[in-house]
Protein backbone atom coordinates (compact mmCIF):
# COMPACT_ATOMS: atom_id res chain seq x y z
CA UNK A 1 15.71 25.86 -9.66
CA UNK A 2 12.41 26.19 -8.36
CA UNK A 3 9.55 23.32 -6.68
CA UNK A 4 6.88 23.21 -4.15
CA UNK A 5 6.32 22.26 -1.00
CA UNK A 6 3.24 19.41 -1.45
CA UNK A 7 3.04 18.17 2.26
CA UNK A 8 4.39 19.02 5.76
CA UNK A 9 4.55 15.28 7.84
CA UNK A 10 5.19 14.25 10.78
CA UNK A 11 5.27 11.52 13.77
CA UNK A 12 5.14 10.96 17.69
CA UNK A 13 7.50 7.73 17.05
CA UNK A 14 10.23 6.70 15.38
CA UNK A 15 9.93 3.69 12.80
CA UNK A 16 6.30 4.62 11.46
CA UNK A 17 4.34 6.56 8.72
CA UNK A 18 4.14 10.13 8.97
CA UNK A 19 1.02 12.46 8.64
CA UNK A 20 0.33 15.52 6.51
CA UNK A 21 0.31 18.47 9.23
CA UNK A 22 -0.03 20.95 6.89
CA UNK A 23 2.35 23.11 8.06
CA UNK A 24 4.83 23.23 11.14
CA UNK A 25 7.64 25.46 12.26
CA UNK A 26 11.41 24.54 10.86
CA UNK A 27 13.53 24.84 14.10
CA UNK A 28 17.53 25.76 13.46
CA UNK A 29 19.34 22.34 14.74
CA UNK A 30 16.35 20.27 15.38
CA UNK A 31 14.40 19.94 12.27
CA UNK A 32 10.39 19.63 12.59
CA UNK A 33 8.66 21.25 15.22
CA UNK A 34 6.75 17.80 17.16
CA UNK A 35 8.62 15.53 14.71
CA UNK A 36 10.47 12.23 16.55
CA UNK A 37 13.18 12.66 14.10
CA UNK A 38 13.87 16.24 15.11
CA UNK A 39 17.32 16.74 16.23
CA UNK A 40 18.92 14.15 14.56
CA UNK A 41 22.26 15.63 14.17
CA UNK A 42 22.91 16.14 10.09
CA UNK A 43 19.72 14.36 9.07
CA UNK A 44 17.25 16.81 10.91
CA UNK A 45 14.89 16.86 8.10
CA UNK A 46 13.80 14.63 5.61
CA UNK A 47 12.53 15.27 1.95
CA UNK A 48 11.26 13.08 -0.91
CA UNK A 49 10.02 14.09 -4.16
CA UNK A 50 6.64 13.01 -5.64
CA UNK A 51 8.33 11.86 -8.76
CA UNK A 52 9.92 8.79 -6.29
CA UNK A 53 5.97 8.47 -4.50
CA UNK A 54 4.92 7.95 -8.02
CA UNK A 55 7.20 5.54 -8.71
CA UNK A 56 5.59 2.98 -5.72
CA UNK A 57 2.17 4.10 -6.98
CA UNK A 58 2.98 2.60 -10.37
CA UNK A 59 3.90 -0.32 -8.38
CA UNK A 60 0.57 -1.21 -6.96
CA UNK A 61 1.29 0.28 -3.87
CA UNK A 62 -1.49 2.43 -2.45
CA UNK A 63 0.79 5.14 -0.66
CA UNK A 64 0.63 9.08 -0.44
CA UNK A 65 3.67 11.59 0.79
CA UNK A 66 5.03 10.73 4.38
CA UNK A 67 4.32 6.91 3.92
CA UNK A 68 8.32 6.94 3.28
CA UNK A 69 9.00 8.63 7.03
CA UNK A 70 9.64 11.82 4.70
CA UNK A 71 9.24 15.16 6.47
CA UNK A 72 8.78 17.24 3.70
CA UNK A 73 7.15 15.61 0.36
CA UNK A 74 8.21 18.37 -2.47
CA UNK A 75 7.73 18.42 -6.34
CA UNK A 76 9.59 19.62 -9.33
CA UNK A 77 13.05 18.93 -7.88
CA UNK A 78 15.48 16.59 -8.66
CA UNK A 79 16.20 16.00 -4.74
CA UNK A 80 19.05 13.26 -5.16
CA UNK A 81 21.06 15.15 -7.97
CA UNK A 82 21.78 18.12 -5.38
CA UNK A 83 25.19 18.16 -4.26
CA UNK A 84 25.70 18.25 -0.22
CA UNK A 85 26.15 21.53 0.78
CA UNK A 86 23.06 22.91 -1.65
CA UNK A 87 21.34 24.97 0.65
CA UNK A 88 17.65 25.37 0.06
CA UNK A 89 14.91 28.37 1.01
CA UNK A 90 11.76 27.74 1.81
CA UNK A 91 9.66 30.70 2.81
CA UNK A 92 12.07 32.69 5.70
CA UNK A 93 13.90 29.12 6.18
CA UNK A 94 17.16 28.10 4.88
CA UNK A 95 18.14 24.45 4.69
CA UNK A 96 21.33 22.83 3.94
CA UNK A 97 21.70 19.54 2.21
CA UNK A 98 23.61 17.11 4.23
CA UNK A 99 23.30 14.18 2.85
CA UNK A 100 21.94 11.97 -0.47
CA UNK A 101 20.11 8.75 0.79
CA UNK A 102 20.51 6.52 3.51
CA UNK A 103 20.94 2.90 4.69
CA UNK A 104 18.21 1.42 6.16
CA UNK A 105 19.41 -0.90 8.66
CA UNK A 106 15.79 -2.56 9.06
CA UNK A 107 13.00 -2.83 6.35
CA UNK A 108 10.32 -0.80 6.73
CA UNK A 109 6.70 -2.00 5.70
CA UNK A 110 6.93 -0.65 2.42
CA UNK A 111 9.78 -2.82 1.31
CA UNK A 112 7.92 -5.23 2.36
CA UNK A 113 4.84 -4.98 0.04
CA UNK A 114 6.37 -3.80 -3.00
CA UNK A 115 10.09 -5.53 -2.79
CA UNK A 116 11.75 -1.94 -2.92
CA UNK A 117 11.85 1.54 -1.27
CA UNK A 118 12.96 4.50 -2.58
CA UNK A 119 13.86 6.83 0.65
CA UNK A 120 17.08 5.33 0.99
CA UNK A 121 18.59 5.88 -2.62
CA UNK A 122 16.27 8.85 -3.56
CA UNK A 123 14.85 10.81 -0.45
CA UNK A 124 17.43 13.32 1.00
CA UNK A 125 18.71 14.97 4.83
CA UNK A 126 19.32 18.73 5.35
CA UNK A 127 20.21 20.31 8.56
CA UNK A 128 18.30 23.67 9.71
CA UNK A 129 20.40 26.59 9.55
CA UNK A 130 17.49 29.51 9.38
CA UNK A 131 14.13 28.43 10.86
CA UNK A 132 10.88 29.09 9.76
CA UNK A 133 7.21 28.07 9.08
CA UNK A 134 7.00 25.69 6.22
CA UNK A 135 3.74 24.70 4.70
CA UNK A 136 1.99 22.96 1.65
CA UNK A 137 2.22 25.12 -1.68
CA UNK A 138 5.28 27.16 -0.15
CA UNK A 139 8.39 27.56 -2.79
CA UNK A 140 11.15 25.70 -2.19
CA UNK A 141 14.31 27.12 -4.51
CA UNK A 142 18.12 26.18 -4.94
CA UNK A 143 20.12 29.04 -3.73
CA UNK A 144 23.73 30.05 -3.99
């Protein structure tokens, strides 16, 4: 299984949008290179799928990939039907999935516009084991 990488985000602070960087170095046990979230234990990096973006779009909401606090926006995977443990290659990186979803123990800006997010049922953590550079257009591919 087989998507692409549409946008590399990050942020100087916890709590806020993050920006399309392009691309940025995947660091083993951290996460993003210059991200606030990097080194978060087992949710090091963040990814959401366009198909949830679109979602909020066909809400009314005017939002774009790392308006969720995703790191890495991808497309043509079904990110929250991978089991934990999938591990993931982008480029000479290796991710592992370590967990589907999250609780959001505030409400971010988004829920408060449209009513709903979708990072914490639908966006997804991995953990770092093989770093990397990731950018926009790489592959990102299920492996065994």
């Amino acid at each position: 299984m087989k998507g692409k990488i549409v946008a590399v985000c990050t942020s100087k602070h916890k709590g806020e949008r993050k920006t399309n960087v392009g691309q940025a170095s995947l660091l083993v046990g951290l996460g993003l290179e210059g991200d606030a979230h990097a080194g978060f234990k087992h949710r090091q990096v963040s990814l959401l799928d366009m198909r949830s973006i679109e979602k909020m779009l066909d809400k009314g909401l005017q939002v774009k990939p790392g308006d969720f606090a995703e790191n890495l926006t991808t497309s043509g995977l079904d990110l929250p039907g991978l089991p934990i443990g999938t591990k993931l290659k982008i480029g000479e990186a290796l991710l592992e999935v370590s967990q589907i979803g999250k609780e959001c123990h505030t409400r971010c800006a988004i829920y408060y516009q449209a009513g709903d997010c979708v990072m914490p049922r639908e966006g997804i953590f991995a953990i770092v084991l093989r770093g990397g550079i990731v950018k926009v257009d790489d592959i990102i591919e299920v492996t065994e």
